[in-house]
Protein backbone atom coordinates (compact mmCIF):
# COMPACT_ATOMS: atom_id res chain seq x y z
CA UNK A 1 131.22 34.99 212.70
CA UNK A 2 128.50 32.64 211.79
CA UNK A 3 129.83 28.76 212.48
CA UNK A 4 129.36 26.82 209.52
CA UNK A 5 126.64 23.83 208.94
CA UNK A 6 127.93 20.62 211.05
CA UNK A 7 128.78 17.49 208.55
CA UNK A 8 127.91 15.05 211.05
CA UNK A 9 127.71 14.70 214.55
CA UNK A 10 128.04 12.11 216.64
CA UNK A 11 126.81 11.47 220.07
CA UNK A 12 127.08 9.60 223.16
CA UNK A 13 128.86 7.04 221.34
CA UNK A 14 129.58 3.46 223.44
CA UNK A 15 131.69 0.42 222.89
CA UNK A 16 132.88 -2.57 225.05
CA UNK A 17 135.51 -5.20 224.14
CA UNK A 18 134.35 -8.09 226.27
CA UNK A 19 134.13 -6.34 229.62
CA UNK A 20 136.10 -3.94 229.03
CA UNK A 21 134.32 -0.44 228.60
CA UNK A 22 136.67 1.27 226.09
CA UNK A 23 134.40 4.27 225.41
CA UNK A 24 131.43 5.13 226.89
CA UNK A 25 130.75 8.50 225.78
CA UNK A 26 131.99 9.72 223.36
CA UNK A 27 130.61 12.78 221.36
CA UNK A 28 131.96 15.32 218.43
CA UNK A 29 130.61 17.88 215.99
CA UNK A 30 132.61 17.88 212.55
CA UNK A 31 132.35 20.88 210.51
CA UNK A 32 133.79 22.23 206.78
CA UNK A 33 136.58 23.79 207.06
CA UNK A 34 137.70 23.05 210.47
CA UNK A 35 140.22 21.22 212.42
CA UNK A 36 138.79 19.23 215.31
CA UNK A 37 141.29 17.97 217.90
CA UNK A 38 140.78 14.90 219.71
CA UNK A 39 143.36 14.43 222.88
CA UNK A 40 143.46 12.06 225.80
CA UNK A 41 145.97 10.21 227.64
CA UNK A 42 146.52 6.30 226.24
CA UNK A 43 143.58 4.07 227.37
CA UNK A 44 141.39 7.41 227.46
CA UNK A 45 139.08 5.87 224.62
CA UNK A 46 139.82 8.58 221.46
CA UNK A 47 141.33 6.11 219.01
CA UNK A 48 138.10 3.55 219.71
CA UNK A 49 136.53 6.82 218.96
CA UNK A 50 137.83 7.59 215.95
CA UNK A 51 137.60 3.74 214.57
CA UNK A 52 133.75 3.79 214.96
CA UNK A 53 133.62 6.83 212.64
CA UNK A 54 135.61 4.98 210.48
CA UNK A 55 133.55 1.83 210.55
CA UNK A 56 136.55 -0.04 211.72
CA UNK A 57 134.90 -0.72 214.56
CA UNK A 58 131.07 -1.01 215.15
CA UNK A 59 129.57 1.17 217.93
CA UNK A 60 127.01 -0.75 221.03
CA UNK A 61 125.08 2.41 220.94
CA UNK A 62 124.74 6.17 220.33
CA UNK A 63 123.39 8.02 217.61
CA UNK A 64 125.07 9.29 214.66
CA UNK A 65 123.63 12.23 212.20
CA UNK A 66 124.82 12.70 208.60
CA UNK A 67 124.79 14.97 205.81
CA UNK A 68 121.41 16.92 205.84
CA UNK A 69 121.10 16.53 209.26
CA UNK A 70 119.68 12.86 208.50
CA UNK A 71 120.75 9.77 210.97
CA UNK A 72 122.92 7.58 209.27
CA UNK A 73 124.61 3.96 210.78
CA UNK A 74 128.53 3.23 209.99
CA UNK A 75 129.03 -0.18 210.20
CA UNK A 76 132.05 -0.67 208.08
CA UNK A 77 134.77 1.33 206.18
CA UNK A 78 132.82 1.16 202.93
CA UNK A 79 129.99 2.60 204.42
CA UNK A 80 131.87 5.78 206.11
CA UNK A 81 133.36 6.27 202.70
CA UNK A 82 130.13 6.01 200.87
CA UNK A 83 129.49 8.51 203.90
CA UNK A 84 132.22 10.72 202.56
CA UNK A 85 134.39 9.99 205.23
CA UNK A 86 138.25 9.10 204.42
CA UNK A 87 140.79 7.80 206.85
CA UNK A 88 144.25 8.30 207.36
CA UNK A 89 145.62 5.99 209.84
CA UNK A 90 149.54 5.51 210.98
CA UNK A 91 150.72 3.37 208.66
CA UNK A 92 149.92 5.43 205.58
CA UNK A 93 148.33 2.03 203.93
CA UNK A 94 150.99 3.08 200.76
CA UNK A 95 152.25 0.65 197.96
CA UNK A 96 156.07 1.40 198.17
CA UNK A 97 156.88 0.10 195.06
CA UNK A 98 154.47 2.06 193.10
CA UNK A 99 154.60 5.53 192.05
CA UNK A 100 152.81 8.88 194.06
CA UNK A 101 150.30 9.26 191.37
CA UNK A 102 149.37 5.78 191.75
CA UNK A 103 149.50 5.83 195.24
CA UNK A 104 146.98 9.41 195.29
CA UNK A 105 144.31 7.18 193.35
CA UNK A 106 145.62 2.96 194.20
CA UNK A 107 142.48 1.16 193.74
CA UNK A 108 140.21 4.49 192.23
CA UNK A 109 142.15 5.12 188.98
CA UNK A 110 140.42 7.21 186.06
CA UNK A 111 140.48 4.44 183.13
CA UNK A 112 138.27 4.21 180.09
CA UNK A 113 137.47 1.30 177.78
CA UNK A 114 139.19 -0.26 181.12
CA UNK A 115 142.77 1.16 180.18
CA UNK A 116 144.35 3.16 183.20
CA UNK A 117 144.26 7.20 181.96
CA UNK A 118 148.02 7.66 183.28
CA UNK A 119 148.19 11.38 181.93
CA UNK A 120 145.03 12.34 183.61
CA UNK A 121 145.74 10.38 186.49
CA UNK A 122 149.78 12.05 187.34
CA UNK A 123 147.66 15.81 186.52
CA UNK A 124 145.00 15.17 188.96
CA UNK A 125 147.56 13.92 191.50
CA UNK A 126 149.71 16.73 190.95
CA UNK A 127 146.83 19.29 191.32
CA UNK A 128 145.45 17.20 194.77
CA UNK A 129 148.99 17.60 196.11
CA UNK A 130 149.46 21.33 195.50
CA UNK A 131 146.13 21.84 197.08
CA UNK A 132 147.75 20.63 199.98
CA UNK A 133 151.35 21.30 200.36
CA UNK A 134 153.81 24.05 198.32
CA UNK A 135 156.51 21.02 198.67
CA UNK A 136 157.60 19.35 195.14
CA UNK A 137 156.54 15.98 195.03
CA UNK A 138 157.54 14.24 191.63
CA UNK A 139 154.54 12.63 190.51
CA UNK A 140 156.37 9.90 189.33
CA UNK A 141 158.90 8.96 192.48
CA UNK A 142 158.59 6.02 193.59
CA UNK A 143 156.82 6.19 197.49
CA UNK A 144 159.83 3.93 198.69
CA UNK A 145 162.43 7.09 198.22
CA UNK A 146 160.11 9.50 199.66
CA UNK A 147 160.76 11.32 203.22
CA UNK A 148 158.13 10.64 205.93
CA UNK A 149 156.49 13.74 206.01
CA UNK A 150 156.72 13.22 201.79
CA UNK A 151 154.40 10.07 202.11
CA UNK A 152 151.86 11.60 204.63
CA UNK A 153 151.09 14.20 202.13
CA UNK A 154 150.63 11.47 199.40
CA UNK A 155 148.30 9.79 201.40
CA UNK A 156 146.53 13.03 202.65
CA UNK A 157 145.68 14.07 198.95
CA UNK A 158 144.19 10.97 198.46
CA UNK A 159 140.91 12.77 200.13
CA UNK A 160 141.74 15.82 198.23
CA UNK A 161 141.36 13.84 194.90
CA UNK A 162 138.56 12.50 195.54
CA UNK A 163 135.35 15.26 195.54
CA UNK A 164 133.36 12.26 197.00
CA UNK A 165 135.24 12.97 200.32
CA UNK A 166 134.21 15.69 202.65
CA UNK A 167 135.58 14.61 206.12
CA UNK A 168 139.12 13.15 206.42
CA UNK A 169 140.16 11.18 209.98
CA UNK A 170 143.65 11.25 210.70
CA UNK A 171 145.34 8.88 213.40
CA UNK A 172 148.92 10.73 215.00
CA UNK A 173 149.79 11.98 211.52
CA UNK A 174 152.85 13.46 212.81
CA UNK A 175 153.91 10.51 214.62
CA UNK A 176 157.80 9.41 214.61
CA UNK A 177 158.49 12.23 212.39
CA UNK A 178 161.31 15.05 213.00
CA UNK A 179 160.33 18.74 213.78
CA UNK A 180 161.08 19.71 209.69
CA UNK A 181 159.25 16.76 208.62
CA UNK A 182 155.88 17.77 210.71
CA UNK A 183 155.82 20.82 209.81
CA UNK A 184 155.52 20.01 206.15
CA UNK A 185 152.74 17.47 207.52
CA UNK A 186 150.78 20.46 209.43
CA UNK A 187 150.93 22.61 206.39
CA UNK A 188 149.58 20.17 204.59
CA UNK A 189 146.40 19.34 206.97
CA UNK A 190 146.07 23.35 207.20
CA UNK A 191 146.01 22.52 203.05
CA UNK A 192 142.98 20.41 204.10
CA UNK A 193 141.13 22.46 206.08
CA UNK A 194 141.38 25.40 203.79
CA UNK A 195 140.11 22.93 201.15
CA UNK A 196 136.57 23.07 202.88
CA UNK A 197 136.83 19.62 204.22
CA UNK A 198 136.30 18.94 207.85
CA UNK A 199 139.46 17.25 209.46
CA UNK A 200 139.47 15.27 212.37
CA UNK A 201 143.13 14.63 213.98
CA UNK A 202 144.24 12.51 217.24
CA UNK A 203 147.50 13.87 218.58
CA UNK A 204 149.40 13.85 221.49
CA UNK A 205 151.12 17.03 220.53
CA UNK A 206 149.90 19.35 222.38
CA UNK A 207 152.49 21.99 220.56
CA UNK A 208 150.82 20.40 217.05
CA UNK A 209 147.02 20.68 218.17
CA UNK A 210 147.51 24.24 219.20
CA UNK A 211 149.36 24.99 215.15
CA UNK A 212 145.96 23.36 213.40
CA UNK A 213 143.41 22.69 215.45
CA UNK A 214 139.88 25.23 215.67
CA UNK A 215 138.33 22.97 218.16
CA UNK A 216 139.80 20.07 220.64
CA UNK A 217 137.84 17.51 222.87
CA UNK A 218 139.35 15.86 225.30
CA UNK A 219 138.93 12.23 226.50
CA UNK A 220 139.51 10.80 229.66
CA UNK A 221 138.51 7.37 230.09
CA UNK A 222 136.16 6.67 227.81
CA UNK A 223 134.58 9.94 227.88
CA UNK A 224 134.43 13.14 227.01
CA UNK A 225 135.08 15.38 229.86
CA UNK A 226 135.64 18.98 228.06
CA UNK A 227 135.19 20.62 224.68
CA UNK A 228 137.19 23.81 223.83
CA UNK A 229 138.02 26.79 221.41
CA UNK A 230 141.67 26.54 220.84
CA UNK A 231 141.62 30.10 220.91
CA UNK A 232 140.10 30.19 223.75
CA UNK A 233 141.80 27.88 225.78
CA UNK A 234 146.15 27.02 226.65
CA UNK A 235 147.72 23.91 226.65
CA UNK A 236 147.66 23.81 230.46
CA UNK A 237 144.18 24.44 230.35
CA UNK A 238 144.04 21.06 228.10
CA UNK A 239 146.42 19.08 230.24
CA UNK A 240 144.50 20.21 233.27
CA UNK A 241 141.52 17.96 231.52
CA UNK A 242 143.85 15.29 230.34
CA UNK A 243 145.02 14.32 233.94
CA UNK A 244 141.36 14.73 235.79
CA UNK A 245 142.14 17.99 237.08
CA UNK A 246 139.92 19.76 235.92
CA UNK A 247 136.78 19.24 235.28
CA UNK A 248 136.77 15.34 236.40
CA UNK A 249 133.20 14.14 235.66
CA UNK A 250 131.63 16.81 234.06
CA UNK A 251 131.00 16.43 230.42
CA UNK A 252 130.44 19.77 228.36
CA UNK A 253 128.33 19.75 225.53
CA UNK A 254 130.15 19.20 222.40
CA UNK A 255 128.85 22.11 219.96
């Protein structure tokens, strides 16, 4: 099976707070229409990681390569999602008061002669969230009566609705939700993948990474110590890497 064109790739990525070396290697390949796993014990540098893709955070070094194979620089949010990149972090960033089509396009919402379309809007919504999820979402529900696993697919079709977006970055989406509620939540990031785009999740579900994820890196502090093939790898395998185990010091290359 030929492995599709890489989006972008990022390598030997570095960043200190102070003196504190939070990541000091950090690499990753992201491609269309695959799930990339990042795991790593707390401290082990993955959500520093994932914040300098998002231009939360800028990095002291390393090199990162964009769309056409060309080296771009992410220095803030705006410029990842001028990038193409969206984020999803753990707090959803969702208006509560304010309906699920408005929360699919808050602060992007079709208007002409600068009136709000509100038909095209709730259609566009409603065809972002079906891309994603076979669960009935009323378009017009307030996101403050909306179950958990309800509101991460809201705020996982926001990439969907926007064809600007080809990467989305999602921080523990299945965090603090029951075992019906995630699985809604990994249907809907297999709704992703399938969509083309590439998705990037942090998890420390090792039972979740193995339902979604193509690829998984691990970090252990600060770096990346092993890339595998889901399928070809178990989730003792993985936790073997996690704790230093395995593989302690050796980085593997990360395509």
């Amino acid at each position: 099976m030929k492995i599709p064109e890489v989006l972008f790739s990022f390598r030997n990525m570095r960043k200190s707070f102070g003196s504190v070396e939070a990541l000091r290697d950090g690499s990753i390949d992201i491609r269309p229409g695959y799930c990339h796993a990042i795991v790593g014990d707390n401290g082990a540098g993955k959500s520093t990681f994932l914040k300098l893709i998002a231009g939360a955070e800028v990095p002291d070094g390393g090199t990162e390569i964009g769309p056409n194979g060309q080296e771009v620089r992410i220095t803030s949010p705006q410029d990842a999602m001028e990038l193409g990149i969206a984020t999803v972090y753990q707090n959803l960033a969702l208006a509560e008061n304010r309906s699920v089509a408005e929360n699919v396009f808050l602060g992007n919402e079709p208007r002409r002669f600068g009136m709000i379309r509100r038909r095209e809007m709730e259609e566009r919504a409603a065809v972002a969230l079906r891309k994603i999820t076979t669960r009935d979402i009323p378009i017009g529900a307030l996101v403050s009566n909306l179950s958990g696993g309800q509101r991460q697919a809201v705020a996982l079709s926001r990439a969907v609705v926007d064809e600007t977006k080809t990467v989305v970055l999602l921080d523990e989406p299945t965090a603090a939700l029951g075992i019906q509620e995630s699985r809604h939540v990994l249907d809907a990031i297999r709704g992703l993948r399938d969509t083309g785009m590439g998705v990037v999740m942090i998890s420390h579900s090792l039972a979740h990474v193995f339902e979604v994820a193509d690829d998984i890196t691990v970090f252990r502090a600060g770096r990346v110590t092993a890339f595998l093939q889901r399928a070809e790898t178990t989730p003792d395998e993985v936790v073997s890497y996690i704790t230093g185990l395995a593989g302690a010091g050796d980085t593997e290359e990360d395509s």
